[in-house]
Protein backbone atom coordinates (compact mmCIF):
# COMPACT_ATOMS: atom_id res chain seq x y z
CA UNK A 1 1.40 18.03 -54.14
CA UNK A 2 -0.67 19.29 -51.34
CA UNK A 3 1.85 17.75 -48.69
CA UNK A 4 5.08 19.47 -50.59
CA UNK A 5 2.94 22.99 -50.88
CA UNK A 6 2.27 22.73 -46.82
CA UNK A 7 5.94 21.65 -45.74
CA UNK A 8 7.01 24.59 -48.06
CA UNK A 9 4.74 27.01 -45.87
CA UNK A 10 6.25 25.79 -42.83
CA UNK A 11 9.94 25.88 -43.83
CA UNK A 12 8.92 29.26 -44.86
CA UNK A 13 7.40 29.95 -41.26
CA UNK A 14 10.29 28.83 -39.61
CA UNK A 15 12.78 30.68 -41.43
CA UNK A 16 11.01 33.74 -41.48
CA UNK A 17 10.45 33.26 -37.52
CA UNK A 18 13.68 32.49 -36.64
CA UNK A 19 15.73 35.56 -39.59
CA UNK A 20 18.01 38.41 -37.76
CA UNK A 21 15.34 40.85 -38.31
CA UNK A 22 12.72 39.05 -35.91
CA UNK A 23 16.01 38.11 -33.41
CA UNK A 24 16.20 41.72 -33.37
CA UNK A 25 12.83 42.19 -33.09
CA UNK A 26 12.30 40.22 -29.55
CA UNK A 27 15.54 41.73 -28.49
CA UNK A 28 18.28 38.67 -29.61
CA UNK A 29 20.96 40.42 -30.19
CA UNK A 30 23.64 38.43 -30.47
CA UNK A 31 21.76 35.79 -31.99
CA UNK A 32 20.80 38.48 -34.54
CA UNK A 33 24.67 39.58 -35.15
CA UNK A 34 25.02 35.41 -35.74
CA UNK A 35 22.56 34.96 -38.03
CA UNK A 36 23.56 38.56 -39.75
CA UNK A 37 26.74 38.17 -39.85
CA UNK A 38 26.30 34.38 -41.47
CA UNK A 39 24.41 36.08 -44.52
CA UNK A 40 26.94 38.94 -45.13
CA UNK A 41 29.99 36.77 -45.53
CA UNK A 42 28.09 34.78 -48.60
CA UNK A 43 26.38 38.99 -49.53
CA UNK A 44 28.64 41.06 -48.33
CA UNK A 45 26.21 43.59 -50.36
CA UNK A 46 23.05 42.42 -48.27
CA UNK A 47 22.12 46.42 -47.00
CA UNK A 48 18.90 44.57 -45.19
CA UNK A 49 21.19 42.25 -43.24
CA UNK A 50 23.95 44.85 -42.59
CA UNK A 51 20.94 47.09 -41.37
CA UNK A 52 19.73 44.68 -39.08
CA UNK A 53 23.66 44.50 -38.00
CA UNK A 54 24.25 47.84 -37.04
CA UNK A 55 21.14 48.03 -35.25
CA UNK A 56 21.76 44.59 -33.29
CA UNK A 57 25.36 45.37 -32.44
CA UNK A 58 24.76 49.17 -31.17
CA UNK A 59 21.73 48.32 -28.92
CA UNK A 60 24.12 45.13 -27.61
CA UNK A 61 26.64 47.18 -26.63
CA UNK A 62 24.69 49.68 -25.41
CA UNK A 63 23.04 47.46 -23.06
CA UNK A 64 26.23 46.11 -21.82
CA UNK A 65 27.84 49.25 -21.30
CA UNK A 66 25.29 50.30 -19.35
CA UNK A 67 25.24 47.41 -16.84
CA UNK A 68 28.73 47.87 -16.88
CA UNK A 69 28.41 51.76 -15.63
CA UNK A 70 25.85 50.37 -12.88
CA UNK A 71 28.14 47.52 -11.46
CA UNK A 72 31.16 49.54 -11.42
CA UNK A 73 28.96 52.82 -9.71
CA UNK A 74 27.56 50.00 -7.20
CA UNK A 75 30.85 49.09 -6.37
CA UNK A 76 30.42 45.32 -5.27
CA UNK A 77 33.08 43.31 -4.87
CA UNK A 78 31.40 40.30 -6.28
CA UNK A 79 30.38 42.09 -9.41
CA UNK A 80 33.68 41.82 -11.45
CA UNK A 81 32.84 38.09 -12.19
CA UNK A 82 30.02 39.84 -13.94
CA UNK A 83 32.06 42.68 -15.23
CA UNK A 84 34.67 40.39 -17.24
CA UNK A 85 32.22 38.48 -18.54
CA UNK A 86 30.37 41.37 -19.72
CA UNK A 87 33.68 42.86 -21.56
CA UNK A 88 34.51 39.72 -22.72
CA UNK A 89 31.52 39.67 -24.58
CA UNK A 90 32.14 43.25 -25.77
CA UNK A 91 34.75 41.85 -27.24
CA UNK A 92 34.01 39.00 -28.84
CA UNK A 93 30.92 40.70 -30.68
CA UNK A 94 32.96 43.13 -32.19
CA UNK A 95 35.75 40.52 -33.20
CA UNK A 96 32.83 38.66 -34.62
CA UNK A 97 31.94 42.25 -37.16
CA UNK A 98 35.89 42.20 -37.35
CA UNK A 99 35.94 38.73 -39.35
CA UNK A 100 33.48 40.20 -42.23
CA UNK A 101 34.90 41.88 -45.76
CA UNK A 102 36.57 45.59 -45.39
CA UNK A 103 33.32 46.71 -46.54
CA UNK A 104 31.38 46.00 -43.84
CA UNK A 105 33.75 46.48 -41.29
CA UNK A 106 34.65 49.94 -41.95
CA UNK A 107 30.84 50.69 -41.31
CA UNK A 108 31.74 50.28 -37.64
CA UNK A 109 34.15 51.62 -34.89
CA UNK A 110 35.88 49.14 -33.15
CA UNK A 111 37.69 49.82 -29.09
CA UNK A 112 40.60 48.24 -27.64
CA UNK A 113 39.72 46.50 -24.83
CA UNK A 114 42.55 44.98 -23.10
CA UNK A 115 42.99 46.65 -20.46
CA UNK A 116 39.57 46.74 -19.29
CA UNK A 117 39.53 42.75 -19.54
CA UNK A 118 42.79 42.58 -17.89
CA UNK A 119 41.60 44.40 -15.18
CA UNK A 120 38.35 42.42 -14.67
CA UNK A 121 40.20 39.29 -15.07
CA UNK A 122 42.18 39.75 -12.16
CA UNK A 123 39.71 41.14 -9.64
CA UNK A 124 37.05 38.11 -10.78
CA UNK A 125 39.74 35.54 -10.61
CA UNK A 126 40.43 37.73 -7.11
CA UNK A 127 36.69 37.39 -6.11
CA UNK A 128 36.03 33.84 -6.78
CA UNK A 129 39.53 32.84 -5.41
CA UNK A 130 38.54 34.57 -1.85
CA UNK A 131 35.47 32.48 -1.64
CA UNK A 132 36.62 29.72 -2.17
CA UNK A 133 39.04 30.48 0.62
CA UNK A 134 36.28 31.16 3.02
CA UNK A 135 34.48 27.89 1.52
CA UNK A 136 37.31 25.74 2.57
CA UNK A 137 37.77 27.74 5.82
CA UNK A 138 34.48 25.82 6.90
CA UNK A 139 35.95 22.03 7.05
CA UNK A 140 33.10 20.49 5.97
CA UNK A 141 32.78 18.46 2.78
CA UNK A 142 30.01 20.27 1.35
CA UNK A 143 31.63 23.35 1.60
CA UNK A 144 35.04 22.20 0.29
CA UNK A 145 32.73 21.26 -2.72
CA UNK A 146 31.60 24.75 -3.15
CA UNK A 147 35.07 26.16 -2.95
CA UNK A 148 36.46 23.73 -5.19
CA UNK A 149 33.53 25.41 -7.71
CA UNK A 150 35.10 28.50 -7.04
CA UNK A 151 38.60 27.66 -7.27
CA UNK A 152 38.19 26.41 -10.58
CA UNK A 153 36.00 29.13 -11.29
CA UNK A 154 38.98 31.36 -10.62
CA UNK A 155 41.35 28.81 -12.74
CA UNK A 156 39.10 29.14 -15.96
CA UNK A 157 38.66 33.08 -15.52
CA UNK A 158 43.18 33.51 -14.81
CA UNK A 159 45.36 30.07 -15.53
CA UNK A 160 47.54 29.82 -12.90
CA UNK A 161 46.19 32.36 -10.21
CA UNK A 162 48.14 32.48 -7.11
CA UNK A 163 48.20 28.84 -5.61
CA UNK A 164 44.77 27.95 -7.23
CA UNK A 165 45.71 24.81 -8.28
CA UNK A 166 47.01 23.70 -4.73
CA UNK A 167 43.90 25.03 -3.36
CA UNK A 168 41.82 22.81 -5.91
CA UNK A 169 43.43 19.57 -4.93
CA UNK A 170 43.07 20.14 -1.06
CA UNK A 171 38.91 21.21 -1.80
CA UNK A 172 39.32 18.80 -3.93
CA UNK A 173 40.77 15.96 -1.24
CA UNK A 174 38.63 17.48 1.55
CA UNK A 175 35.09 17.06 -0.14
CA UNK A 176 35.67 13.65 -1.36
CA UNK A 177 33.95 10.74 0.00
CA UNK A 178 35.83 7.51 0.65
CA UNK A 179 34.39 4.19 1.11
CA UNK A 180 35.80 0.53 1.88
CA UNK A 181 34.45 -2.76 0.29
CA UNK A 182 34.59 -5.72 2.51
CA UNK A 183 33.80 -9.22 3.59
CA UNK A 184 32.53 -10.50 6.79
CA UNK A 185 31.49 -14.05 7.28
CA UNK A 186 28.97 -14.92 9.49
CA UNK A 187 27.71 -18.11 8.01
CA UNK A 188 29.67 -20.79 10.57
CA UNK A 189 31.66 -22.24 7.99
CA UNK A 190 35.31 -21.63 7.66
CA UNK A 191 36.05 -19.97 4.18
CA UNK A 192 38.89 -20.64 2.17
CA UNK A 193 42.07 -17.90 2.49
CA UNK A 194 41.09 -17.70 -1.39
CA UNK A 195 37.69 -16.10 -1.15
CA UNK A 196 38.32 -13.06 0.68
CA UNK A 197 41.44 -12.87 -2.04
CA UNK A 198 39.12 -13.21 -5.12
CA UNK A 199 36.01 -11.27 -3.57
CA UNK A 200 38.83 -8.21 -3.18
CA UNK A 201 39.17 -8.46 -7.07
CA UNK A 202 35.92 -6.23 -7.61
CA UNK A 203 37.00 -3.78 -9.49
CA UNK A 204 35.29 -0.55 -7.81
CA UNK A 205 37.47 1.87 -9.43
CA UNK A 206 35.24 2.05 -12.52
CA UNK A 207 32.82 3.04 -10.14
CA UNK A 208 34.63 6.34 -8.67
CA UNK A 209 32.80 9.34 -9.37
CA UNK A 210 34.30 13.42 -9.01
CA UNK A 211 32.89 12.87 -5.15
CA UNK A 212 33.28 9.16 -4.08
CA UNK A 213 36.44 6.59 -4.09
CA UNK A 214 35.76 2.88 -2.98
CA UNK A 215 39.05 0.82 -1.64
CA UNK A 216 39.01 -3.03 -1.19
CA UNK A 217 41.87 -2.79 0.55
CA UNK A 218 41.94 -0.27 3.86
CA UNK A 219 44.03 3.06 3.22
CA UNK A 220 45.46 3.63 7.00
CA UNK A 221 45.52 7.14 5.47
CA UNK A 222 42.17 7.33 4.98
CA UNK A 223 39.01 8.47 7.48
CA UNK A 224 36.32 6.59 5.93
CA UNK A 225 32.79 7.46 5.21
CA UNK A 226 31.22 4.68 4.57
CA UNK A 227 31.77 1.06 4.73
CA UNK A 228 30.10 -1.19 2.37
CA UNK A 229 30.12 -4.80 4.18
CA UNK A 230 29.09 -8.21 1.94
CA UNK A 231 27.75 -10.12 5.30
CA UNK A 232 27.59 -14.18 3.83
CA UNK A 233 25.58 -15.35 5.93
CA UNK A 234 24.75 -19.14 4.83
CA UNK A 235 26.63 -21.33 2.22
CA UNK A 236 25.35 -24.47 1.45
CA UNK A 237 26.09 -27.61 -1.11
CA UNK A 238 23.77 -29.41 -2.70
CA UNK A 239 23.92 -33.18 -2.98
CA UNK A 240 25.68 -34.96 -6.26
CA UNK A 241 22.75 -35.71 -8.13
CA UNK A 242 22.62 -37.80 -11.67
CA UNK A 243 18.90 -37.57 -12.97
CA UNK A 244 18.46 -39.69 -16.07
CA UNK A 245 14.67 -39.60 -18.31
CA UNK A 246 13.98 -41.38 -21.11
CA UNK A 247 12.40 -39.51 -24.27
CA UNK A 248 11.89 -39.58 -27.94
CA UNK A 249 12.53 -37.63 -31.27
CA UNK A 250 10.62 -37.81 -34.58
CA UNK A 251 11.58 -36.19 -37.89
CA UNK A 252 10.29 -36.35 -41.56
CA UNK A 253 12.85 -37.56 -44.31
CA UNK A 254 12.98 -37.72 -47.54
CA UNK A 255 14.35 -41.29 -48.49
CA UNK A 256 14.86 -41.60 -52.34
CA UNK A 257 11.76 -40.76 -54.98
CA UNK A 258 8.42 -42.33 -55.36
CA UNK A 259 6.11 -42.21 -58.98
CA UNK A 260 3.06 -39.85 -58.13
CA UNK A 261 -0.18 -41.49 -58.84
CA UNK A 262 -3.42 -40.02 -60.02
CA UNK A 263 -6.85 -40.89 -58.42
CA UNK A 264 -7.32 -43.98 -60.27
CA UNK A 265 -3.75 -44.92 -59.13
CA UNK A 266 -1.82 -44.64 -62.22
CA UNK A 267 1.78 -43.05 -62.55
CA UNK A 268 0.89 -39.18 -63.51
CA UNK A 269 2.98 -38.33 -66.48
CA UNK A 270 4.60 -34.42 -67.43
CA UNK A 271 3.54 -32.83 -70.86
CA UNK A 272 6.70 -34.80 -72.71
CA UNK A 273 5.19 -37.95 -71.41
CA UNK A 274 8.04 -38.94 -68.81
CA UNK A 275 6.59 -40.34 -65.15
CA UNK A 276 6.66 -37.52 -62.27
CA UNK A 277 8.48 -38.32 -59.45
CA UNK A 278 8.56 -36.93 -56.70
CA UNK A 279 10.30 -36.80 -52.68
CA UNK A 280 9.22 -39.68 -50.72
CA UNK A 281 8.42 -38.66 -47.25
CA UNK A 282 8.76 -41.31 -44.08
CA UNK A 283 9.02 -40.12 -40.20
CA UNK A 284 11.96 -41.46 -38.68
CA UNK A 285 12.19 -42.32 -34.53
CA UNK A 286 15.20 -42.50 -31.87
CA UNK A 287 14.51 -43.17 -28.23
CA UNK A 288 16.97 -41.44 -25.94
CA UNK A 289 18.49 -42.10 -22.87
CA UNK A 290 19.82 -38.87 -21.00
CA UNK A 291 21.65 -38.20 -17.93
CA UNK A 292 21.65 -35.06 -16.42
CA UNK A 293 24.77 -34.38 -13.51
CA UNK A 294 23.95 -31.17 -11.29
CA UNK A 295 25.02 -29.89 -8.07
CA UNK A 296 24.55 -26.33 -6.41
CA UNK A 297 26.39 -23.86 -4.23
CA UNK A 298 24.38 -21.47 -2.85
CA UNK A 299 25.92 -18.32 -0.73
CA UNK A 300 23.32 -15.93 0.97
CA UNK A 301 24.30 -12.69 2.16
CA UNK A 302 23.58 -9.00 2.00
CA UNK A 303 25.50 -5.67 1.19
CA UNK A 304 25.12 -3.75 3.86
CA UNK A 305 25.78 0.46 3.35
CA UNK A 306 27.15 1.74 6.80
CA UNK A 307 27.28 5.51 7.22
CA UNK A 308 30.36 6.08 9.51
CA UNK A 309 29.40 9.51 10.25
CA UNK A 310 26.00 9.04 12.01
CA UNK A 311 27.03 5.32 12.81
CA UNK A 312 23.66 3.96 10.99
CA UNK A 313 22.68 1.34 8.88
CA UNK A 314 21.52 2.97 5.69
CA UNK A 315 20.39 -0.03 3.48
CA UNK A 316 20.26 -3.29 2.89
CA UNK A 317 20.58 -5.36 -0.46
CA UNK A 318 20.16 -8.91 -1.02
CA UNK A 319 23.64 -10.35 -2.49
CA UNK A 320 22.47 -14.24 -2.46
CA UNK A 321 23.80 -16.14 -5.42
CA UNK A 322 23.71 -19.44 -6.88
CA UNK A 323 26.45 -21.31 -8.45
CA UNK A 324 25.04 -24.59 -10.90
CA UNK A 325 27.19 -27.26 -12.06
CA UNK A 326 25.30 -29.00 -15.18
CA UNK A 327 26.36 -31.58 -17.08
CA UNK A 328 24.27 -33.55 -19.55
CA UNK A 329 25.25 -36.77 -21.95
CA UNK A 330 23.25 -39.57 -23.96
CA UNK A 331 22.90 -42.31 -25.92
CA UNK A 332 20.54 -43.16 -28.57
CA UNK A 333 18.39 -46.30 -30.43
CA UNK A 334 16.53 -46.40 -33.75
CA UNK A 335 17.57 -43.45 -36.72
CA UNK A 336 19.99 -41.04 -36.24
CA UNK A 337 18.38 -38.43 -38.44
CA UNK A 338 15.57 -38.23 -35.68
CA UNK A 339 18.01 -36.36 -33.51
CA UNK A 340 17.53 -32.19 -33.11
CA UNK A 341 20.45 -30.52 -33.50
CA UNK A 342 20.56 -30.05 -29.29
CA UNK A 343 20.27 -33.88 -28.44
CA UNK A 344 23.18 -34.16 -30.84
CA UNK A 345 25.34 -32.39 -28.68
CA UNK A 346 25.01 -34.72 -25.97
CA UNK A 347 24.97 -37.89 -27.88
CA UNK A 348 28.33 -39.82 -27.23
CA UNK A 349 29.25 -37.98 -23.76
CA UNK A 350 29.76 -39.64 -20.66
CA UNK A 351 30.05 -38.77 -17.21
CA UNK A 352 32.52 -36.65 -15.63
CA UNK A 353 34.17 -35.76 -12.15
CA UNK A 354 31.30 -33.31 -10.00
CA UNK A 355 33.26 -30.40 -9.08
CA UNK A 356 34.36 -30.44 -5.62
CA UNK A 357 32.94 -27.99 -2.83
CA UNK A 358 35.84 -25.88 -2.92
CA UNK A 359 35.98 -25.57 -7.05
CA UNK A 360 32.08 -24.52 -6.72
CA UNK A 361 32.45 -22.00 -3.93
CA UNK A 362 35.14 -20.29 -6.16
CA UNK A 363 32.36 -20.17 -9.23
CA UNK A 364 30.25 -18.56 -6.66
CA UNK A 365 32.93 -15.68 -6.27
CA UNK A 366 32.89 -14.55 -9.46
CA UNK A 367 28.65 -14.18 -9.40
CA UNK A 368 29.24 -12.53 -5.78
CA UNK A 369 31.70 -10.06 -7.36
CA UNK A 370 28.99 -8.99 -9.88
CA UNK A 371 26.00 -9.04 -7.74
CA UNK A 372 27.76 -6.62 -4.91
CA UNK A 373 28.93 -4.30 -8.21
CA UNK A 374 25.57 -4.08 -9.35
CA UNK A 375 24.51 -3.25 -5.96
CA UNK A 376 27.22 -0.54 -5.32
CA UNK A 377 26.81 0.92 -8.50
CA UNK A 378 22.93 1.29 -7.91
CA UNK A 379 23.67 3.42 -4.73
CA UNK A 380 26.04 5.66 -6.09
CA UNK A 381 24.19 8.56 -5.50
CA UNK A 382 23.52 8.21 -1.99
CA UNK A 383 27.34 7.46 -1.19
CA UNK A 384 28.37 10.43 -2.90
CA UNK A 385 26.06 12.92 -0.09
């Protein structure tokens, strides 16, 4: 009772603290002419709320009008982004009074303000437009990323301003980054034409960000930032190796009933008098035999980041892997039933063909191609400066 009477006080709190008169109170506005404007459509005969409407949507306006006065007497061209948005808003508070009952809204005077916004529009689609002009002017990719802000700037203020969307593709193009995956092989063995084939199947495109493109393949078209190099530097094969160890298994079984037998070793008996039987218990044992075929291909290497700009080394990964051939078969003596559910498996196998060097080189590939993903993925960030 005493939990329910002190969440009740702090609904209460909250409510009270967060109500259109209090908005208005620490100078909320618009969030007052929300909240209002929620309780008059379900009261349309709510004078408190309407009060606090009026008030809220006068001193709004008021406000804005008055910055408006100031940017348009200080005459900066930069103000007009500014400007629009401040009419916009004019505009959408009093569309917001505009969706209550006739009642209400013929409390308040409403203005057309179309060509005001019109006008805006245009001059801050006009401002934002220009600098992203001047922006792209530069050559540089940071500041083709700054005019592409202000292109599209421009595009959300005016669809379809001037050539703004042929100016946001060449920003666009201009600040991107590019870099190129590739392989170079400086272990002293010759590598199969299939490798450098498979290793080319990363898929890096997942990977592309607003900023940053990776190729596997080298665009001609293309000045490169970066180059992101998987150096192999050592394969090796492990020998065929067939390890065989000798264990055993042990369960408890139940095989058939047995009479229970009281202290004195006579057959207990149930309240109607018939003997109690119950499960008779034994531990079975099997002795296996298992073989064990393994061999190993291991590829070291790194993934090295190259800035092409400042012709430096930026990092260094580790991209060793190891491919592992296993195979494992068996045969058992004594009881079946001793056998875990994993020997099981293996019981009845026999030995296979080891994988040739070639065939485990290739598994390698595919752990290569998610190692240098992982890596690339990790340094996202720094490819995109």
């Amino acid at each position: 009772m005493k939990k329910s009477s002190y969440l009740l006080i702090i609904s209460f709190f909250f409510i009270s603290c967060n109500s259109s008169q209090k908005m208005l109170e620490r100078g909320q506005y618009d969030q007052a002419i929300d909240r209002a404007t929620e309780k008059l459509m379900k009261k349309p005969n709510n004078s408190k709320e309407l009060g606090v409407l009026k008030e809220a949507y006068e001193l709004a306006n008021m406000f804005d009008k008055e910055r408006i006065e100031f940017l348009e007497l200080e005459g900066l061209e930069e103000s007009w982004i500014e400007i629009y948005e401040l009419y916009e808003q004019l505009n959408w508070r009093q569309n917001k009074v505009r969706s209550l009952p006739s009642q209400i809204r013929n409390e308040f005077t409403f203005y057309n303000y179309d060509n005001e916004i019109v006008e805006s529009k245009m001059a801050a689609a006009e401002v934002s437009y220009k600098r992203g002009v001047d922006f792209l002017e530069r050559g540089d990719k940071m500041s083709a990323r700054q005019a592409y802000n202000e292109f599209d700037r421009a595009a959300q203020i005016y669809p379809g301003f001037e050539d703004v969307d042929q100016k946001l593709y060449e920003s666009h193009q201009l600040g991107m980054n590019h870099a190129l995956y590739f392989i170079e092989n400086n272990s002293g063995m010759v590598l199969p034409d299939f490798f450098d084939v498979e290793m080319k199947k990363t898929t890096l495109k997942d990977l592309n960000t607003h900023w940053l493109n990776f190729d596997t393949y080298e665009n001609q078209n293309i000045e490169y930032d970066y180059f992101l190099v998987l150096n192999i530097t050592e394969i090796a094969y492990s020998p065929e190796t067939v390890e065989r160890r000798i264990y055993s298994e042990s369960r408890e079984i139940q095989d058939g009933l047995r009479y229970e037998l009281d202290e004195d070793g006579n057959v207990k008996k149930d309240s109607t008098g018939t003997d109690i039987q119950v499960p008779n218990m034994i531990t079975v044992t099997a002795e296996i035999t298992e073989s064990e075929q393994k061999k190993t291909a291991f590829v070291a290497g790194s993934l090295d980041i190259y800035d092409l700009r400042s012709d430096q080394l930026l990092r260094t990964e580790s991209a060793s892997v190891e491919a592992v051939f296993q195979h494992r078969y068996g045969e058992f003596s004594g009881n079946r039933k001793a056998l875990s559910e994993e020997t099981e498996k293996i019981i009845g196998g026999s030995a296979v063909q080891f994988p040739g060097n070639e065939q485990m080189l290739m598994d390698a590939t595919d752990l290569l191609k998610n190692r240098s993903k992982t890596v690339i993925s990790r340094n996202r960030r720094l490819l995109e400066n």
